[in-house]
PDB file of N, CA and C in Angstrom:
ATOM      1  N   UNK A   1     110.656 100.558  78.519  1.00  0.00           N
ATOM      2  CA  UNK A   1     110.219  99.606  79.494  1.00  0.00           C
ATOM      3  C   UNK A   1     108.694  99.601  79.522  1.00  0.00           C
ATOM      4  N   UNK A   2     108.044  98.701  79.363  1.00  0.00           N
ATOM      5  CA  UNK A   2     106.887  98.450  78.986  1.00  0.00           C
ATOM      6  C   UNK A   2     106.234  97.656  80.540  1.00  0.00           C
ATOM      7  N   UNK A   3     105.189  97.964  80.399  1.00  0.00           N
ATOM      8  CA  UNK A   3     104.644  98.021  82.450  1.00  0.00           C
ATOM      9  C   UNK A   3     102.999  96.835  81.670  1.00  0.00           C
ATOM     10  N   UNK A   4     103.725  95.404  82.921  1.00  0.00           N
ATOM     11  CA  UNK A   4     102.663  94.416  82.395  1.00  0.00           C
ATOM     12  C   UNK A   4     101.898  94.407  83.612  1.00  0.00           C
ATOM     13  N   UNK A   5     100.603  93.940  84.049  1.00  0.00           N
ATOM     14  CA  UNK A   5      99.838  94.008  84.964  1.00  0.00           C
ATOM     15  C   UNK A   5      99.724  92.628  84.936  1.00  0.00           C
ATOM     16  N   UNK A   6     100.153  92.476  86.130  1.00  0.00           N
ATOM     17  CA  UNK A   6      99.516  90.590  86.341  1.00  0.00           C
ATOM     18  C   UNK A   6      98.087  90.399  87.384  1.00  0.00           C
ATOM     19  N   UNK A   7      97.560  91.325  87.338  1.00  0.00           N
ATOM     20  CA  UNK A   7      96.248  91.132  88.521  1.00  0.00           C
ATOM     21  C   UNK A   7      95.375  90.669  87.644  1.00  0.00           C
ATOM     22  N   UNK A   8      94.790  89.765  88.658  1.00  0.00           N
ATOM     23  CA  UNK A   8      93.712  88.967  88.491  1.00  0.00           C
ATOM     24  C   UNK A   8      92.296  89.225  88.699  1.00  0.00           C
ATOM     25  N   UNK A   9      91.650  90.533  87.828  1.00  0.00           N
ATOM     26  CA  UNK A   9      90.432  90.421  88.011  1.00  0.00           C
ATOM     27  C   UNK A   9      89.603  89.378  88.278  1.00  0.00           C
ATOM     28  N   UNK A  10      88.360  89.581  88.962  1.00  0.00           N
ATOM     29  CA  UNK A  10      87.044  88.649  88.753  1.00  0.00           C
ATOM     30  C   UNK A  10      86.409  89.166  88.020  1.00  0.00           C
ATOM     31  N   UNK A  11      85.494  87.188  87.309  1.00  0.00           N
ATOM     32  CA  UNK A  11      84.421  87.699  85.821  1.00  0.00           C
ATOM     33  C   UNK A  11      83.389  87.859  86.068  1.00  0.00           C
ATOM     34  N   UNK A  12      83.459  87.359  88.248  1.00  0.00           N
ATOM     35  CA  UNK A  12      81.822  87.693  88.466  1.00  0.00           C
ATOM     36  C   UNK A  12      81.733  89.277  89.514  1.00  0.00           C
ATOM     37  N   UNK A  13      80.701  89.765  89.805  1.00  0.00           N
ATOM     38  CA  UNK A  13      80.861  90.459  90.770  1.00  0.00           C
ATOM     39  C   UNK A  13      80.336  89.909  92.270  1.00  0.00           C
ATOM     40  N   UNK A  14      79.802  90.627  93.368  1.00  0.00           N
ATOM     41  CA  UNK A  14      79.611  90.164  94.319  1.00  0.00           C
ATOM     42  C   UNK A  14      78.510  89.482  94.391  1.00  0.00           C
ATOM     43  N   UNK A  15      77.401  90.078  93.292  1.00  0.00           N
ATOM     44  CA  UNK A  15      76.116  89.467  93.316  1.00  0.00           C
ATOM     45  C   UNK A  15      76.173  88.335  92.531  1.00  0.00           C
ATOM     46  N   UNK A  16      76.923  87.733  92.053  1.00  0.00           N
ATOM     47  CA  UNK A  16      76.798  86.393  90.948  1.00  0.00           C
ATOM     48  C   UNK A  16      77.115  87.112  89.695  1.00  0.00           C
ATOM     49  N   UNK A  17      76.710  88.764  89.244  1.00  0.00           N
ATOM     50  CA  UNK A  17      76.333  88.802  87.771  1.00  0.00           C
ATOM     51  C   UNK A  17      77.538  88.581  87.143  1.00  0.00           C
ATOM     52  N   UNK A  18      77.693  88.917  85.847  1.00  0.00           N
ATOM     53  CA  UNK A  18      78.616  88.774  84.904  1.00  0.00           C
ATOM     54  C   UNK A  18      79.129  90.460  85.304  1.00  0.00           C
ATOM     55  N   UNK A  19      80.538  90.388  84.908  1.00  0.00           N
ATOM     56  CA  UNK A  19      80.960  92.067  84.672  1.00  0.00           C
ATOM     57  C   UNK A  19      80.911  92.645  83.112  1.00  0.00           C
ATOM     58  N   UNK A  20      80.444  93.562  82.869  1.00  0.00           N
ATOM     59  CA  UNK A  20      80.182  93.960  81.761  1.00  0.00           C
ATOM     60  C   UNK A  20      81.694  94.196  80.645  1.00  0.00           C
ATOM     61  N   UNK A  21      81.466  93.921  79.466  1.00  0.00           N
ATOM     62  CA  UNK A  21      82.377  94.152  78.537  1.00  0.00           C
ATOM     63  C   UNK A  21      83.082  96.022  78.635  1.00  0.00           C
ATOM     64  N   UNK A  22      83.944  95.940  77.804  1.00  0.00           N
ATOM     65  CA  UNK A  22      84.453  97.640  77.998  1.00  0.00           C
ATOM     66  C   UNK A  22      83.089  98.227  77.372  1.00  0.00           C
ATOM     67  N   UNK A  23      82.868  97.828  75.784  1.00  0.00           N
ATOM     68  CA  UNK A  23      81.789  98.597  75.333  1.00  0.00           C
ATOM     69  C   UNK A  23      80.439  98.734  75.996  1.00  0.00           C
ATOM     70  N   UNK A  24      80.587  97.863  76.354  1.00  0.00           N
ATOM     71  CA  UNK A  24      79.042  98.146  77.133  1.00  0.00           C
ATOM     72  C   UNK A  24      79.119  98.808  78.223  1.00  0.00           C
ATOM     73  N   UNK A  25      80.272  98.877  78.942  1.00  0.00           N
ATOM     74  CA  UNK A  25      80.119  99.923  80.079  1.00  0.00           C
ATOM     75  C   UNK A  25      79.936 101.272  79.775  1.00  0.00           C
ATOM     76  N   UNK A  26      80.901 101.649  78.275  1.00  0.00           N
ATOM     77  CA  UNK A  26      80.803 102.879  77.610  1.00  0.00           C
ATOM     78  C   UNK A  26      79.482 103.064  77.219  1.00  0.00           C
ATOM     79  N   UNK A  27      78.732 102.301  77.187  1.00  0.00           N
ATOM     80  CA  UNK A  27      77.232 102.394  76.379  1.00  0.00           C
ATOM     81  C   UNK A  27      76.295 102.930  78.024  1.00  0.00           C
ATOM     82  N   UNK A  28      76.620 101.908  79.122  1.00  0.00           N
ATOM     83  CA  UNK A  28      75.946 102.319  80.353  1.00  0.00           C
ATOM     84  C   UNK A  28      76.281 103.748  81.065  1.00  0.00           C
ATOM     85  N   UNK A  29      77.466 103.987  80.470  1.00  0.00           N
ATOM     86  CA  UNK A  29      77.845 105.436  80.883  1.00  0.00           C
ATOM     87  C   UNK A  29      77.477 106.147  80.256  1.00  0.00           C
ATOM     88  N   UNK A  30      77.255 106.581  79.331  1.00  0.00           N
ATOM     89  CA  UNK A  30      76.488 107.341  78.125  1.00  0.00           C
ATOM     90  C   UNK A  30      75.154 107.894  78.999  1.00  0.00           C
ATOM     91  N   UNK A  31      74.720 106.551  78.599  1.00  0.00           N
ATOM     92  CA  UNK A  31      73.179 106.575  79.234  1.00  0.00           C
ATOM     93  C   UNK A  31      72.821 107.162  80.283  1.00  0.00           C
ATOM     94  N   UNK A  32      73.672 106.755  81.704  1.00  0.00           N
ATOM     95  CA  UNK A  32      74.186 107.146  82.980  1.00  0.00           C
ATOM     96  C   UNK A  32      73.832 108.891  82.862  1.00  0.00           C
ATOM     97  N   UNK A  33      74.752 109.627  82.091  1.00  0.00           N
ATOM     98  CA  UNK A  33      75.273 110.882  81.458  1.00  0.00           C
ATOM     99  C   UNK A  33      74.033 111.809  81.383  1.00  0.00           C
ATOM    100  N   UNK A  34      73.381 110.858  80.252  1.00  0.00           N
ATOM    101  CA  UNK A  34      72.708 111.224  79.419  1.00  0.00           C
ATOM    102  C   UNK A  34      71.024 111.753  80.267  1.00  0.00           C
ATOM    103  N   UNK A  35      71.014 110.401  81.163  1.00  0.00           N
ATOM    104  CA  UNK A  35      69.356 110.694  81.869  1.00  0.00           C
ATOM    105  C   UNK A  35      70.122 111.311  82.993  1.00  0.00           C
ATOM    106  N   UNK A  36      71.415 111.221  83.330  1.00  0.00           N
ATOM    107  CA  UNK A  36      71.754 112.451  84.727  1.00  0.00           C
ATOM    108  C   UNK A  36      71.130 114.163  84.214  1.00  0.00           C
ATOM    109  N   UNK A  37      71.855 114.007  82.687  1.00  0.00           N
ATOM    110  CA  UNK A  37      71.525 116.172  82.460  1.00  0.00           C
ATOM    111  C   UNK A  37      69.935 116.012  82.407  1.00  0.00           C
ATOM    112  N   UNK A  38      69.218 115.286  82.326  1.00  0.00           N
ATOM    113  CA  UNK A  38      67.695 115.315  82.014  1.00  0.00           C
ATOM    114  C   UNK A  38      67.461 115.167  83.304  1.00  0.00           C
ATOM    115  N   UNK A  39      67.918 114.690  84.340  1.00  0.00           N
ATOM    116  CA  UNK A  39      67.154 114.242  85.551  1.00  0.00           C
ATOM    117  C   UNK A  39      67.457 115.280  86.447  1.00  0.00           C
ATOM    118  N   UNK A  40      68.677 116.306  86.377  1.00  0.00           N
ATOM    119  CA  UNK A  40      69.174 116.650  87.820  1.00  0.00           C
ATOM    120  C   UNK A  40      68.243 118.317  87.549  1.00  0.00           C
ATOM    121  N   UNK A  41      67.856 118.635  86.292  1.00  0.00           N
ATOM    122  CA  UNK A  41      66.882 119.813  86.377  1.00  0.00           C
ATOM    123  C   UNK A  41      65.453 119.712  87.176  1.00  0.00           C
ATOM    124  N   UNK A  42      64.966 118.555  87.229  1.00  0.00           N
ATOM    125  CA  UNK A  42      64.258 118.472  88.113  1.00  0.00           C
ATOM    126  C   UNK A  42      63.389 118.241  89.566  1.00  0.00           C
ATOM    127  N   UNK A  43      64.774 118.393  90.004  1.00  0.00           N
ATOM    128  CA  UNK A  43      64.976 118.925  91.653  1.00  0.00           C
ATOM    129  C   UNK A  43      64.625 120.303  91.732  1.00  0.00           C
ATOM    130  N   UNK A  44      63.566 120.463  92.915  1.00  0.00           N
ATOM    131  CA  UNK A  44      63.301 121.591  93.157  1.00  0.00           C
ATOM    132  C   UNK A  44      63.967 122.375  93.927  1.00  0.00           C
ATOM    133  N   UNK A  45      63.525 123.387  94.616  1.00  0.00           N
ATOM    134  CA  UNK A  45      64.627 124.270  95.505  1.00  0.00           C
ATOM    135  C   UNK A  45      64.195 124.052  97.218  1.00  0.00           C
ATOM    136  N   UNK A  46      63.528 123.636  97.561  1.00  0.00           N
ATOM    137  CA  UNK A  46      63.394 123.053  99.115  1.00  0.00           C
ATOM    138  C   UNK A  46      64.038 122.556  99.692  1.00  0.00           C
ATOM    139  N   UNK A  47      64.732 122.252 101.100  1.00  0.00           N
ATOM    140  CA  UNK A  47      65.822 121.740 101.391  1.00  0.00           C
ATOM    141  C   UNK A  47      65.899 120.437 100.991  1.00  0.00           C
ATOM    142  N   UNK A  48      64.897 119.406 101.417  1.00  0.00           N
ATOM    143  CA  UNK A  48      64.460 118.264 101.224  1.00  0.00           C
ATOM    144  C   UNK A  48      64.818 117.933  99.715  1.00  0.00           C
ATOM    145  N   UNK A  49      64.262 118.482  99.205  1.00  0.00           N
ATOM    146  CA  UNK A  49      64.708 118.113  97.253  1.00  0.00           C
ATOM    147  C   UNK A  49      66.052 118.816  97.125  1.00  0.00           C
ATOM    148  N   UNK A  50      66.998 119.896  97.474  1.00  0.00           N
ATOM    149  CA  UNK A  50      68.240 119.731  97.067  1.00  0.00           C
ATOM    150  C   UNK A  50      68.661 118.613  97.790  1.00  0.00           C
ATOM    151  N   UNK A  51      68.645 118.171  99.242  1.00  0.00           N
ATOM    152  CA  UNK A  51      69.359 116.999  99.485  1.00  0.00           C
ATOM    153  C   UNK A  51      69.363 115.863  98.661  1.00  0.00           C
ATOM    154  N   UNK A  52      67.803 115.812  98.220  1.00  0.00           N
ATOM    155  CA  UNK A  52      67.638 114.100  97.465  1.00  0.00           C
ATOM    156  C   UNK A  52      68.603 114.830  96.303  1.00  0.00           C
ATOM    157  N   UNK A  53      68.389 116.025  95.665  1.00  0.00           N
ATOM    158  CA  UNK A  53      69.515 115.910  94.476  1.00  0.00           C
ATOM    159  C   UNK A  53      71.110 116.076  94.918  1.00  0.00           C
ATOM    160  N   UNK A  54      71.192 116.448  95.492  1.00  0.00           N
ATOM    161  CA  UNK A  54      72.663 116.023  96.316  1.00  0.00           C
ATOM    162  C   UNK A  54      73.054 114.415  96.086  1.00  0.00           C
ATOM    163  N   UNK A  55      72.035 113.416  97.028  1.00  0.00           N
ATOM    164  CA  UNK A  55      72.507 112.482  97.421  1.00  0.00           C
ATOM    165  C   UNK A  55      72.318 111.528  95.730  1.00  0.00           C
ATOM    166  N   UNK A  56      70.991 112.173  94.412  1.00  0.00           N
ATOM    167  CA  UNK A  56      71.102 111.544  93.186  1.00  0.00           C
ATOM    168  C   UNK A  56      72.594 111.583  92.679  1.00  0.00           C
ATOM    169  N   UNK A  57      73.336 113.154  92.675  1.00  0.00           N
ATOM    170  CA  UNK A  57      74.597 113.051  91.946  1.00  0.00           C
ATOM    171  C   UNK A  57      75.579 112.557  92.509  1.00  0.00           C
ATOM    172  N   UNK A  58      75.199 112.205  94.148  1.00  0.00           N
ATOM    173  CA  UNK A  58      76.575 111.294  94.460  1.00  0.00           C
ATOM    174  C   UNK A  58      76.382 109.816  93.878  1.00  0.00           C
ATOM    175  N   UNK A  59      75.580 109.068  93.980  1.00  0.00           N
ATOM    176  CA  UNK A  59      75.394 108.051  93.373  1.00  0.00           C
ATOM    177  C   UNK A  59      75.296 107.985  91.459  1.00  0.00           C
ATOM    178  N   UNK A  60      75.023 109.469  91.032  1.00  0.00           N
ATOM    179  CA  UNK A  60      75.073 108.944  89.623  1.00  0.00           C
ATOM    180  C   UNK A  60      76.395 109.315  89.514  1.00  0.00           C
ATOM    181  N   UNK A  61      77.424 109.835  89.832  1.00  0.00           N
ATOM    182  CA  UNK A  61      78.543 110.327  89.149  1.00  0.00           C
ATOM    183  C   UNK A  61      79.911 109.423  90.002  1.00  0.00           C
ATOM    184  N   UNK A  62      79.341 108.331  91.711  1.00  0.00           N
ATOM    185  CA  UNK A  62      79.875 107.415  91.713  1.00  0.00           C
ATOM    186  C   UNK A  62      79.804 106.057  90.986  1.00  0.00           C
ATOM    187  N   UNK A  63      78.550 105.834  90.034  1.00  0.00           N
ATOM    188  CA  UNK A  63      78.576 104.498  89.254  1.00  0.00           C
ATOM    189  C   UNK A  63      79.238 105.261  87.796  1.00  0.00           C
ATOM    190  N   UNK A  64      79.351 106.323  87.154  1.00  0.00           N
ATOM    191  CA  UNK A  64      79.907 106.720  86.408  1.00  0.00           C
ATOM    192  C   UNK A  64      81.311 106.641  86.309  1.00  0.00           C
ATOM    193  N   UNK A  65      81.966 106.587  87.653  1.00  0.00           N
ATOM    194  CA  UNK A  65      83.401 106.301  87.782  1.00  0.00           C
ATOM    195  C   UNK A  65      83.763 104.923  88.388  1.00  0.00           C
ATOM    196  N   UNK A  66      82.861 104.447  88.700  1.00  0.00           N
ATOM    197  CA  UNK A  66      83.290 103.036  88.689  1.00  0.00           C
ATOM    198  C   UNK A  66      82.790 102.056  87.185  1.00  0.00           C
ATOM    199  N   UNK A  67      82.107 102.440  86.401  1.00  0.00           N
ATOM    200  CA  UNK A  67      81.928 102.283  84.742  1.00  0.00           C
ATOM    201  C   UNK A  67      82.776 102.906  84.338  1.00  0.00           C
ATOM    202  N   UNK A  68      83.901 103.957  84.582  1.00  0.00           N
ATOM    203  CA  UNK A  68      85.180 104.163  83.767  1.00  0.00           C
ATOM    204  C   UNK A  68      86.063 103.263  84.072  1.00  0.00           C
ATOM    205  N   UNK A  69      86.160 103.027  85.228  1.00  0.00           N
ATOM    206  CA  UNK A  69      87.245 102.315  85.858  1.00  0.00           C
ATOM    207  C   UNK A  69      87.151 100.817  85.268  1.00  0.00           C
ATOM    208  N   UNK A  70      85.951 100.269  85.060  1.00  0.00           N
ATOM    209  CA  UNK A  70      85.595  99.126  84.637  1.00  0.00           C
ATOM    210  C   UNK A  70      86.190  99.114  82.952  1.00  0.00           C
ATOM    211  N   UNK A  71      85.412 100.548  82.325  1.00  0.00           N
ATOM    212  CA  UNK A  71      86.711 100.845  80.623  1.00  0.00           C
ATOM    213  C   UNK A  71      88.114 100.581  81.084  1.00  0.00           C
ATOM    214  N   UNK A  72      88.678 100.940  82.071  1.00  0.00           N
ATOM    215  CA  UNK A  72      90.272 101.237  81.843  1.00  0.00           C
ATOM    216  C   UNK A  72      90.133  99.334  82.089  1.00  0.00           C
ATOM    217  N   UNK A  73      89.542  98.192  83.219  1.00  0.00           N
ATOM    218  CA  UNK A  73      90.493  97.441  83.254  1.00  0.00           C
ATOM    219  C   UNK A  73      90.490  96.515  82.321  1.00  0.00           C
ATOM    220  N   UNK A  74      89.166  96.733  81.450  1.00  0.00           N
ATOM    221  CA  UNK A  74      88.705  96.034  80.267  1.00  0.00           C
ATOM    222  C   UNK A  74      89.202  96.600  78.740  1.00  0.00           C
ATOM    223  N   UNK A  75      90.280  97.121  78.728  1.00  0.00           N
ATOM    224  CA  UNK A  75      90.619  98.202  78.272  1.00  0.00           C
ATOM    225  C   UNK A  75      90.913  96.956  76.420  1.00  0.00           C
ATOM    226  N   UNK A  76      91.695  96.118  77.166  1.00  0.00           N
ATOM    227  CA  UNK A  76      92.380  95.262  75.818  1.00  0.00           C
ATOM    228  C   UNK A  76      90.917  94.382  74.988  1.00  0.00           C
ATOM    229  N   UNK A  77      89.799  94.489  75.183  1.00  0.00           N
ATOM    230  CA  UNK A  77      88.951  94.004  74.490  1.00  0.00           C
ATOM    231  C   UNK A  77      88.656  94.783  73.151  1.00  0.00           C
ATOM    232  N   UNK A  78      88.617  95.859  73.269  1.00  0.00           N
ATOM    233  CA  UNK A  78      88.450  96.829  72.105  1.00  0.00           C
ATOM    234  C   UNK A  78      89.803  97.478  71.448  1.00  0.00           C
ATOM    235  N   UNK A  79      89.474  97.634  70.053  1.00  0.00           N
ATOM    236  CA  UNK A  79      90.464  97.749  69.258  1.00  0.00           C
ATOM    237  C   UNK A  79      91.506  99.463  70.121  1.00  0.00           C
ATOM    238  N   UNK A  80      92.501  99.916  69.764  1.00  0.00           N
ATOM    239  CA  UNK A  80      93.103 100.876  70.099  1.00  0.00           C
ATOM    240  C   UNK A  80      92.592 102.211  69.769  1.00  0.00           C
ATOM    241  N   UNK A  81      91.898 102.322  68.396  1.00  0.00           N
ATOM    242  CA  UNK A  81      91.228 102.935  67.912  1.00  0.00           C
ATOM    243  C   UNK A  81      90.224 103.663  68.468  1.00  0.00           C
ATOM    244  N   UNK A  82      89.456 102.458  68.337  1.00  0.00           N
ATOM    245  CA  UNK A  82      87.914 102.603  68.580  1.00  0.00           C
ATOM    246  C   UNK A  82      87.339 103.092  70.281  1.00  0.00           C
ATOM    247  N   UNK A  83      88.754 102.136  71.361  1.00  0.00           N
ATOM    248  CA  UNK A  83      88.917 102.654  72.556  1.00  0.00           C
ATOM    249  C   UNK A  83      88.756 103.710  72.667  1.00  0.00           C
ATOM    250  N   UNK A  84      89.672 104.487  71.956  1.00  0.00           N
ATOM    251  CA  UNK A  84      90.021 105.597  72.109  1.00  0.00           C
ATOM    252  C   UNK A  84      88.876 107.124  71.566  1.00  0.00           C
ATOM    253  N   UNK A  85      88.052 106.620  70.703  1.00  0.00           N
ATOM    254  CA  UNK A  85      87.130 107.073  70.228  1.00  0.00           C
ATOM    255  C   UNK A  85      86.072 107.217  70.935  1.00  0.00           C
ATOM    256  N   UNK A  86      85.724 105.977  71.498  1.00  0.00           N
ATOM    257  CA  UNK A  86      84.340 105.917  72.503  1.00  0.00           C
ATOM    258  C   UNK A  86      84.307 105.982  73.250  1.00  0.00           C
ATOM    259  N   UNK A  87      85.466 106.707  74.368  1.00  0.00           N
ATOM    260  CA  UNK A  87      85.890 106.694  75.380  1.00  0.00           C
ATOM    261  C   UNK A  87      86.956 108.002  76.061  1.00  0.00           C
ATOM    262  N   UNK A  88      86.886 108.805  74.759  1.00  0.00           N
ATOM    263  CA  UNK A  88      87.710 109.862  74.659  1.00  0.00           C
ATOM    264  C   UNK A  88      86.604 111.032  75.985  1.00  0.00           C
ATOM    265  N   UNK A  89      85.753 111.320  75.717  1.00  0.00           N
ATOM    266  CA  UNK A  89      84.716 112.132  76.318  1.00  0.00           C
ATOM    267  C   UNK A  89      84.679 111.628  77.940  1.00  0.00           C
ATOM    268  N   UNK A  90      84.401 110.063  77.753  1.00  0.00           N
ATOM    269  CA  UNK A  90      83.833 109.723  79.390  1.00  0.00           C
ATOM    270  C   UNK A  90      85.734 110.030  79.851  1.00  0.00           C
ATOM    271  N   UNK A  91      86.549 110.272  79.486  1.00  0.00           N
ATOM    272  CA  UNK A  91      88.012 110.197  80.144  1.00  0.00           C
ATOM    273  C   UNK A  91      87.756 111.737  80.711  1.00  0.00           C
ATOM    274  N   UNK A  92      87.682 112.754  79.651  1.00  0.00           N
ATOM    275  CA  UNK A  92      87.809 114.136  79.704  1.00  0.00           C
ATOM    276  C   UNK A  92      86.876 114.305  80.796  1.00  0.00           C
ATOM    277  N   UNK A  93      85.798 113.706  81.290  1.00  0.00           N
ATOM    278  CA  UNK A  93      84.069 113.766  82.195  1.00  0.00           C
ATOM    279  C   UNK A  93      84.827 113.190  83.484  1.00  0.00           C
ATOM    280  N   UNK A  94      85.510 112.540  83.697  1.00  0.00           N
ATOM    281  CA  UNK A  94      85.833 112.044  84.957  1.00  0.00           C
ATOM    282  C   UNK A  94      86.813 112.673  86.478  1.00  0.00           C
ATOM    283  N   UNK A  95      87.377 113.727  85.676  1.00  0.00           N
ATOM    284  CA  UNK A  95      87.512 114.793  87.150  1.00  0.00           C
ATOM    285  C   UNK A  95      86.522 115.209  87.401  1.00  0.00           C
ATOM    286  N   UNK A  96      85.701 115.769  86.400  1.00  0.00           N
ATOM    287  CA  UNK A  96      84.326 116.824  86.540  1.00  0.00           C
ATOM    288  C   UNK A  96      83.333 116.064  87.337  1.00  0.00           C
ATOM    289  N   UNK A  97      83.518 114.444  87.643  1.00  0.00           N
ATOM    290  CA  UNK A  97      82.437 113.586  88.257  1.00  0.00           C
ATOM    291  C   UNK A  97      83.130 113.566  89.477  1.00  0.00           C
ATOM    292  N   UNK A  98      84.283 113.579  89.926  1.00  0.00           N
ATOM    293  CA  UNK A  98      85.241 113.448  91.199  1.00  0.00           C
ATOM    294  C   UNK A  98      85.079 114.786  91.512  1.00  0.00           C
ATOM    295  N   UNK A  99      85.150 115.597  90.964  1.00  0.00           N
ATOM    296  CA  UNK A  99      84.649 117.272  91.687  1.00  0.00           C
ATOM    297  C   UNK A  99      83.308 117.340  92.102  1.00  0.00           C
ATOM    298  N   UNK A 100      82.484 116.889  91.439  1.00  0.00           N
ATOM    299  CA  UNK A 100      81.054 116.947  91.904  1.00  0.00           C
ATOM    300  C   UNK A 100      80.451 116.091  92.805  1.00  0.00           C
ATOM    301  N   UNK A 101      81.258 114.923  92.944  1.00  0.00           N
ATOM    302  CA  UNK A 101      81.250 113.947  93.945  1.00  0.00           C
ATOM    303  C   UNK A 101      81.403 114.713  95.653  1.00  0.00           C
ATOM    304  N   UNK A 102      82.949 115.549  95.232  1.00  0.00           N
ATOM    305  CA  UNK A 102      83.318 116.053  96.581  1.00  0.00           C
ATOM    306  C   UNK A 102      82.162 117.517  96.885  1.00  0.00           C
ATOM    307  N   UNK A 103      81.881 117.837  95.999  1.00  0.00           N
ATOM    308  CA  UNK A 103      81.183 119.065  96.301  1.00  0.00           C
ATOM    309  C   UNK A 103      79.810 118.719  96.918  1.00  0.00           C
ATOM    310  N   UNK A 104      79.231 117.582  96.184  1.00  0.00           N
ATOM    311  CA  UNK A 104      78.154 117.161  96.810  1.00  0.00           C
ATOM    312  C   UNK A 104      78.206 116.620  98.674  1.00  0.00           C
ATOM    313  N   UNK A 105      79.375 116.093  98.380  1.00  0.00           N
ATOM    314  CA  UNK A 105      79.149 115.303  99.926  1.00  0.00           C
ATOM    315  C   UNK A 105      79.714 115.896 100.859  1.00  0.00           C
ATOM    316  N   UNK A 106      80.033 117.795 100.311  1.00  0.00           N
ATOM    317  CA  UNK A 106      80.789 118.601 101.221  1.00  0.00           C
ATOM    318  C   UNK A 106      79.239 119.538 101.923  1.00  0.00           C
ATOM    319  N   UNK A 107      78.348 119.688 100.577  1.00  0.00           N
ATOM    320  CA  UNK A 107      77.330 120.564 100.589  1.00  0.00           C
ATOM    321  C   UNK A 107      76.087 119.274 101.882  1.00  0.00           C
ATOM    322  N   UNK A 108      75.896 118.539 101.674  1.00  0.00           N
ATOM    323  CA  UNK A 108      75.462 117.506 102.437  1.00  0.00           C
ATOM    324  C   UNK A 108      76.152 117.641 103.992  1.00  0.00           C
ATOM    325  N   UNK A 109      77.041 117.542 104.143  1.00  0.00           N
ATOM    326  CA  UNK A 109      77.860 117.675 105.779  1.00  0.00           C
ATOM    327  C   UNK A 109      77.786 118.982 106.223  1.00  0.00           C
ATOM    328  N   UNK A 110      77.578 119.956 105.432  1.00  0.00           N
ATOM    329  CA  UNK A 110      77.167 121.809 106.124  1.00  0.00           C
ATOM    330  C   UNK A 110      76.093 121.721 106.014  1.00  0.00           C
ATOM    331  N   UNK A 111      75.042 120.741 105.232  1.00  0.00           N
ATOM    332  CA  UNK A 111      73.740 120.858 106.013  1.00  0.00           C
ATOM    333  C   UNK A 111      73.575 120.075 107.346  1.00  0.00           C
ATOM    334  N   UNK A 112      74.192 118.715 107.077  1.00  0.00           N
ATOM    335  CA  UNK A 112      74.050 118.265 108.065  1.00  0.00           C
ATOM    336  C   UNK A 112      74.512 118.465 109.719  1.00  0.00           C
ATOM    337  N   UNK A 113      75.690 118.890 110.070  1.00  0.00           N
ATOM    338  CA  UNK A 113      76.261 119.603 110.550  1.00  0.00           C
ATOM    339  C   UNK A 113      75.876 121.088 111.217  1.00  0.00           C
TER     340      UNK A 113
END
């Protein structure tokens, strides 16, 4: 039994833009990834700078999972293959961004709090 999806994405988002292709989201996630391990070493240790790096990895590792989510619904544009190739890593990365999501916005509420 084979499971068909009849939902009707939109091609725009809220702001007018276009929604990005699968590959290119894989390409924005990369990137995403890529300047997150370069960026989050340079938070210092003061309260003030762990918060701002707190509140950087909630926002980089929530557009990271909404750029997967955007791979899965764009999923039939790219070959089966190649999906699966360029997309194998950001799949395996996406608890590890939902764990760090919650850890961040747990570590944020015991300061705040």
């Amino acid at each position: 039994m084979k499971f068909t999806s009849n939902l009707n994405f939109p091609q725009k988002s809220i702001l007018g833009f276009k929604i990005l292709t699968s590959f290119q989201s894989s390409i924005a996630c990369y990137l995403l990834l890529l300047m997150g391990k370069f960026l989050i070493s340079r938070f210092g240790f003061s309260q003030i700078q762990t918060i701002a790096g707190a509140f950087f990895n909630i926002i980089l590792n929530l557009s990271i999972t909404i750029l997967i989510t955007n791979i899965i619904i764009k999923r039939k544009q790219l070959q089966k293959i190649s999906f699966i190739f360029l997309n194998s890593l950001l799949f395996l990365y996406l608890p590890l961004a939902i764990i760090s999501i919650l850890k961040n916005m747990m570590y944020l509420i015991i300061i705040w709090f």
